[in-house]
Protein backbone atom coordinates (compact mmCIF):
# COMPACT_ATOMS: atom_id res chain seq x y z
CA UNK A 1 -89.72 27.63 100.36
CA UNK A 2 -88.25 27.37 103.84
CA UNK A 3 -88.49 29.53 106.94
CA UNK A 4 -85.39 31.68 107.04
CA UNK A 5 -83.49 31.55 110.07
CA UNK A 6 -83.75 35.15 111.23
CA UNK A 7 -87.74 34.39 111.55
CA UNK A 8 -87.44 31.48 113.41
CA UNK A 9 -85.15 32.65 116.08
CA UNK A 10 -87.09 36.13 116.50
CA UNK A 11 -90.34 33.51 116.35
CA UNK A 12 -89.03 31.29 119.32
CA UNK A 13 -87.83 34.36 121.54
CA UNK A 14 -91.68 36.12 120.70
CA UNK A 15 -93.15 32.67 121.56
CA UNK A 16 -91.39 32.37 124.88
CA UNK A 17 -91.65 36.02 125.74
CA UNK A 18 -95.19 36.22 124.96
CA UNK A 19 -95.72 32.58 127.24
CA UNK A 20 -93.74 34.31 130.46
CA UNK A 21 -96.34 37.22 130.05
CA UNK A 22 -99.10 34.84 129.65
CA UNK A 23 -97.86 33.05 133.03
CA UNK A 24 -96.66 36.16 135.16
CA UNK A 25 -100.23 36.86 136.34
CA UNK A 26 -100.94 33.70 137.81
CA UNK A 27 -96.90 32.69 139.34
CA UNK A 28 -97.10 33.26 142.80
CA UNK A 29 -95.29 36.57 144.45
CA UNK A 30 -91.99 36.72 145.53
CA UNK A 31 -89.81 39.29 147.00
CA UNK A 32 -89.05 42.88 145.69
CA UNK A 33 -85.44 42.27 145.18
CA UNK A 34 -86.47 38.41 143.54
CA UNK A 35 -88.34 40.66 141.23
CA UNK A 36 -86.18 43.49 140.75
CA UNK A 37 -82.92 40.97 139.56
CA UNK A 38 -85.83 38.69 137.61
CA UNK A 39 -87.25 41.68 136.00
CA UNK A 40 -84.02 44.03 135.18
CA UNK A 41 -81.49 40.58 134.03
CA UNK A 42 -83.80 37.99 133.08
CA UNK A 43 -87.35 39.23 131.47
CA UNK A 44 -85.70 42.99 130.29
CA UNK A 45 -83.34 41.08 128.42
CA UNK A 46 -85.31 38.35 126.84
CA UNK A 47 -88.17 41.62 125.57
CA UNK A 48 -85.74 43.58 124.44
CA UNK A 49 -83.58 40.66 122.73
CA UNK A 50 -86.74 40.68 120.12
CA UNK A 51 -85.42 44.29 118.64
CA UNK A 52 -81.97 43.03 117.44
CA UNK A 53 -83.54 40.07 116.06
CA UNK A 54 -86.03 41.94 114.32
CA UNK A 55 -82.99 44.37 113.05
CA UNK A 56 -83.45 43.27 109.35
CA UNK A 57 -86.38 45.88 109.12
CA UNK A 58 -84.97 48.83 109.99
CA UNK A 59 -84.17 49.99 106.69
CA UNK A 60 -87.98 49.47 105.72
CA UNK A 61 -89.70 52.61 103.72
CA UNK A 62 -92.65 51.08 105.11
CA UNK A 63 -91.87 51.99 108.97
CA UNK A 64 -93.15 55.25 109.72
CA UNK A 65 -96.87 53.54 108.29
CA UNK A 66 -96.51 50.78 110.57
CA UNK A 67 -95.58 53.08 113.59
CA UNK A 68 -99.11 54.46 112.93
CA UNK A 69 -100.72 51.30 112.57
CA UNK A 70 -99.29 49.96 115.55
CA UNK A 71 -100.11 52.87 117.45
CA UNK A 72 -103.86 52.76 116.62
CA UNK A 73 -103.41 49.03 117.69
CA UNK A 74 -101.85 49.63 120.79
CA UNK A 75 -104.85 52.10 121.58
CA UNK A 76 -107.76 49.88 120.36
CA UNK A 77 -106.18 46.80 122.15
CA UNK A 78 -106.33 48.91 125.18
CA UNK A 79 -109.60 50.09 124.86
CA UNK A 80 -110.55 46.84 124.31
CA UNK A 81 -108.92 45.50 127.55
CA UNK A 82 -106.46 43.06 125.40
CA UNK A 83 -103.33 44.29 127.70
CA UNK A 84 -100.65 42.00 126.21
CA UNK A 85 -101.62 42.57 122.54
CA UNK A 86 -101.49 46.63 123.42
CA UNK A 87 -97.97 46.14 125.21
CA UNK A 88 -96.38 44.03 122.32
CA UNK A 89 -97.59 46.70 119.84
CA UNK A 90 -96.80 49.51 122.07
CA UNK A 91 -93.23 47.91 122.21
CA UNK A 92 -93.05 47.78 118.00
CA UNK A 93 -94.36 51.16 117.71
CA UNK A 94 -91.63 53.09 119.53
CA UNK A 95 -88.86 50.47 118.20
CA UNK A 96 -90.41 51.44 114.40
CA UNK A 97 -90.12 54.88 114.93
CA UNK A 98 -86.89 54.98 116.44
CA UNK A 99 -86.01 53.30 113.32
CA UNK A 100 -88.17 55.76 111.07
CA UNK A 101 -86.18 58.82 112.95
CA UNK A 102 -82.54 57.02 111.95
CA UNK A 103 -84.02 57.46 108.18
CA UNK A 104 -83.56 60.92 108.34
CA UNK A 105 -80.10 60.76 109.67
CA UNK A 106 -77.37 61.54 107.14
CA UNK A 107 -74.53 60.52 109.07
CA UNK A 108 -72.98 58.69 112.13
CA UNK A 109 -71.89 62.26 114.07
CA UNK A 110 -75.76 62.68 114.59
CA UNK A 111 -76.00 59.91 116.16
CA UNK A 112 -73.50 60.81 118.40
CA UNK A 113 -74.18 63.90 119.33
CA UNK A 114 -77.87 62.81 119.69
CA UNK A 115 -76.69 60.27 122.27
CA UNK A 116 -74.71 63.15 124.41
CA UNK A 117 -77.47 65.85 124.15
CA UNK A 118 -81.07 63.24 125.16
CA UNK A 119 -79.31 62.25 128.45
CA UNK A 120 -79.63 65.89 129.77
CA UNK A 121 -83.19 66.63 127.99
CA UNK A 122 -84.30 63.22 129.80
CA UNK A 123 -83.07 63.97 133.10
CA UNK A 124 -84.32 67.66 133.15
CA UNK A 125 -88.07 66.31 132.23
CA UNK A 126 -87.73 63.35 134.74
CA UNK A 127 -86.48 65.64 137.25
CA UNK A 128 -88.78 68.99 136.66
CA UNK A 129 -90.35 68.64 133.14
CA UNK A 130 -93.52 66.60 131.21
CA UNK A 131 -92.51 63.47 132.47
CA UNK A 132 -92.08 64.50 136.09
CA UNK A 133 -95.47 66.39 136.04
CA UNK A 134 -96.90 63.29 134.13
CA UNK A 135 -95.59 60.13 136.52
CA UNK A 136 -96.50 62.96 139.50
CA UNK A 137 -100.04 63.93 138.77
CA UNK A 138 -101.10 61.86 135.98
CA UNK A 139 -99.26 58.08 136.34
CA UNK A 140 -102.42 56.48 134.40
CA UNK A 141 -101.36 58.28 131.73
CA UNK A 142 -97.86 56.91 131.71
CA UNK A 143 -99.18 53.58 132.08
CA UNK A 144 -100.95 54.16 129.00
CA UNK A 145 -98.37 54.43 126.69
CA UNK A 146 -95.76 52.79 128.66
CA UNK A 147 -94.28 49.06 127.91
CA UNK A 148 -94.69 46.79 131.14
CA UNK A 149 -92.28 44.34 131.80
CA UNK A 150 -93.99 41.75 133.50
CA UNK A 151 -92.86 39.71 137.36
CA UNK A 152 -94.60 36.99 138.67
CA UNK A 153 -97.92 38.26 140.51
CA UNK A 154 -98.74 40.82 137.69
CA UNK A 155 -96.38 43.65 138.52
CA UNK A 156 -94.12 45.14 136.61
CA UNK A 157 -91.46 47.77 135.64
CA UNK A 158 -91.92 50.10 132.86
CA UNK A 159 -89.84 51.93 129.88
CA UNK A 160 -91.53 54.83 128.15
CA UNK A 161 -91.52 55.47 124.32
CA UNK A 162 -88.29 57.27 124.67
CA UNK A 163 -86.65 54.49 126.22
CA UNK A 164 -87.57 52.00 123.70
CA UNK A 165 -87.32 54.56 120.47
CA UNK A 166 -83.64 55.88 121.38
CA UNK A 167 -83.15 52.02 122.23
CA UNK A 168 -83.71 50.80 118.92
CA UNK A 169 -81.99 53.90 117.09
CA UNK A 170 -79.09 52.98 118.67
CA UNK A 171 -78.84 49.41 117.77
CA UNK A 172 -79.87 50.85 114.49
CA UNK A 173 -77.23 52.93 113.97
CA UNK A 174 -74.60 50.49 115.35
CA UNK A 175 -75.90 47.91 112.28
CA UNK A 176 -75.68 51.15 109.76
CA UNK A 177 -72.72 52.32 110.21
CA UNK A 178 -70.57 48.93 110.89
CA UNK A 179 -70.57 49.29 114.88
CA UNK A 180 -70.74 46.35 117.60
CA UNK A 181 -74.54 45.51 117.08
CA UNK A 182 -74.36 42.76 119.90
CA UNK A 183 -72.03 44.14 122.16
CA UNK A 184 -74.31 47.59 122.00
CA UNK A 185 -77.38 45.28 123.10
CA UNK A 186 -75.67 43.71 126.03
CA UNK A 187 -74.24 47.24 127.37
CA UNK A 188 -77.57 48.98 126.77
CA UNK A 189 -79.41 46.25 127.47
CA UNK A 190 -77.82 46.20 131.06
CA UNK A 191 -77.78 50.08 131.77
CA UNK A 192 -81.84 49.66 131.84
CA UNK A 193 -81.23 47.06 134.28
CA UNK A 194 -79.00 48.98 136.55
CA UNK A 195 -81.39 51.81 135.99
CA UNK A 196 -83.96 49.55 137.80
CA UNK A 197 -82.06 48.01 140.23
CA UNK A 198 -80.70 51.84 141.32
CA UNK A 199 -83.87 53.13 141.35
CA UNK A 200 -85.35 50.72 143.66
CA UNK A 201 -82.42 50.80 146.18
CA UNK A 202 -82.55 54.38 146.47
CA UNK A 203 -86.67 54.42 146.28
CA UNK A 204 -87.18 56.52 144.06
CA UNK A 205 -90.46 56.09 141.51
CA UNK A 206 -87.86 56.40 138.82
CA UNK A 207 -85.01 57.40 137.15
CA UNK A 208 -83.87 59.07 133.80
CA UNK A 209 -82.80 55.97 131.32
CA UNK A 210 -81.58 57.93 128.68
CA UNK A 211 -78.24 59.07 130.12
CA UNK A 212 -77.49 54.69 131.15
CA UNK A 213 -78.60 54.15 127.32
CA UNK A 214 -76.42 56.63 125.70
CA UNK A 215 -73.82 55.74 128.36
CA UNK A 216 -73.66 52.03 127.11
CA UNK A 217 -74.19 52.88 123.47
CA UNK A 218 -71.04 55.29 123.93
CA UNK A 219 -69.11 53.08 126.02
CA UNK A 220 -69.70 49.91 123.70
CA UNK A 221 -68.51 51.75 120.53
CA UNK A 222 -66.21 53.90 121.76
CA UNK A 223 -62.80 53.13 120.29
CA UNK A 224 -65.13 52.64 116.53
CA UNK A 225 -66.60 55.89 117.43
CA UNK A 226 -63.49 57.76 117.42
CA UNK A 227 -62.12 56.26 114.57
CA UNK A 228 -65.12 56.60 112.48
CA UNK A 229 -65.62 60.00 113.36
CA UNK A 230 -62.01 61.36 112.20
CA UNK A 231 -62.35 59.82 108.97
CA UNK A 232 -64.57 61.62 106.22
CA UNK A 233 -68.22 60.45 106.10
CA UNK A 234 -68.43 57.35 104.43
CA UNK A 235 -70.77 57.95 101.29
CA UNK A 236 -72.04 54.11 101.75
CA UNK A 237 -73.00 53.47 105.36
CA UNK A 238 -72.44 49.23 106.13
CA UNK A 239 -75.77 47.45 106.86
CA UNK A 240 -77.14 44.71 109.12
């Protein structure tokens, strides 16, 4: 039996993703701004491009058991010093359970309203709340749970587990309910881009990504939004 095609493309991205991350350490430094366009439209893009690939799995009953595993892996990897094998499964974790939290969704409105109500919850606990407090007082503990995305030299720019679960709901949703799958990945894909490339213009340690996410997920379905949202609920949701 052959290899489908779905694995092989996610299998080439993963293999070239996880060789940049392998080389990043030792390439030699280069400027902030080199970094900041390599990192938010070149190394972003090729991570993240492994969570539409792997988009065939989100209807899995078996997700919210491999969140947990993956979780415990991240941690053990961690404790064990094995920093690319934590920040791959850290990465899987939070895309599974986005993907275990769009089980529980009943229809596309939740979505939406979801993606107009985390923007202000995000920016309040960036601004004032746990995540403030926690990239303020307690950044090690951020880095712990955070995914690195990695420039030459060893640096790197991170997403939280919000990011990257509300990421993957998204393009979730947008293969559930008959949406612009690809077109959603580009737009959101690029708001956490801009969100980097803002942030480090106006120096600032960082900014809220949710309200760019649910901005591009928004503006990249918009016109299907409306449509599908004056019609009655459709009783059979389209899949990937």
């Amino acid at each position: 039996m052959g290899i489908s095609p779905a694995v092989l493309r996610f299998s080439a991205v993963a293999a070239a993703v996880v060789a940049w991350f392998i080389a990043a350490p030792h390439a030699p430094n280069l400027s902030l701004w080199t970094d900041v366009i390599l990192v938010s439209f070149v190394i972003l893009p090729a991570t993240l491009l492994l969570v539409p690939l792997a988009l065939p799995l989100y209807t899995r009953r078996w997700l919210p058991a491999a969140t947990v595993v993956l979780a415990l892996a991240a941690f053990g990897f961690a404790e064990a010093g094995w920093g690319l094998p934590a920040n791959f499964a850290k990465l899987f974790a939070a895309v599974f359970a986005g993907w275990s939290f769009l089980l529980l969704f009943e229809q596309l409105s939740w979505v939406v309203i979801v993606a107009c109500i985390v923007p202000f919850v995000d920016a309040l606990s960036v601004w004032r709340g746990p995540t403030h407090s926690i990239t303020t007082h307690h950044f090690h503990v951020y880095l712990d749970v955070a995914v690195a995305f990695l420039v030459p030299h060893g640096t790197a720019a991170y997403l939280g587990p919000p990011d990257i679960m509300f990421y993957a709901l998204f393009l979730a949703a947008t293969a559930r309910w008959g949406l612009r799958v690809w077109r959603t990945w580009f737009a959101t894909t690029l708001m956490y881009g801009l969100t980097i490339v803002l942030a480090t213009a106006i120096d600032v340690g960082g900014l809220p990504a949710l309200p760019f996410l649910s901005f591009g997920f928004l503006l990249a379905n918009a016109d299907l939004l409306w449509t599908k949202l004056r019609k009655p609920a459709d009783a059979s949701p389209e899949h990937y």
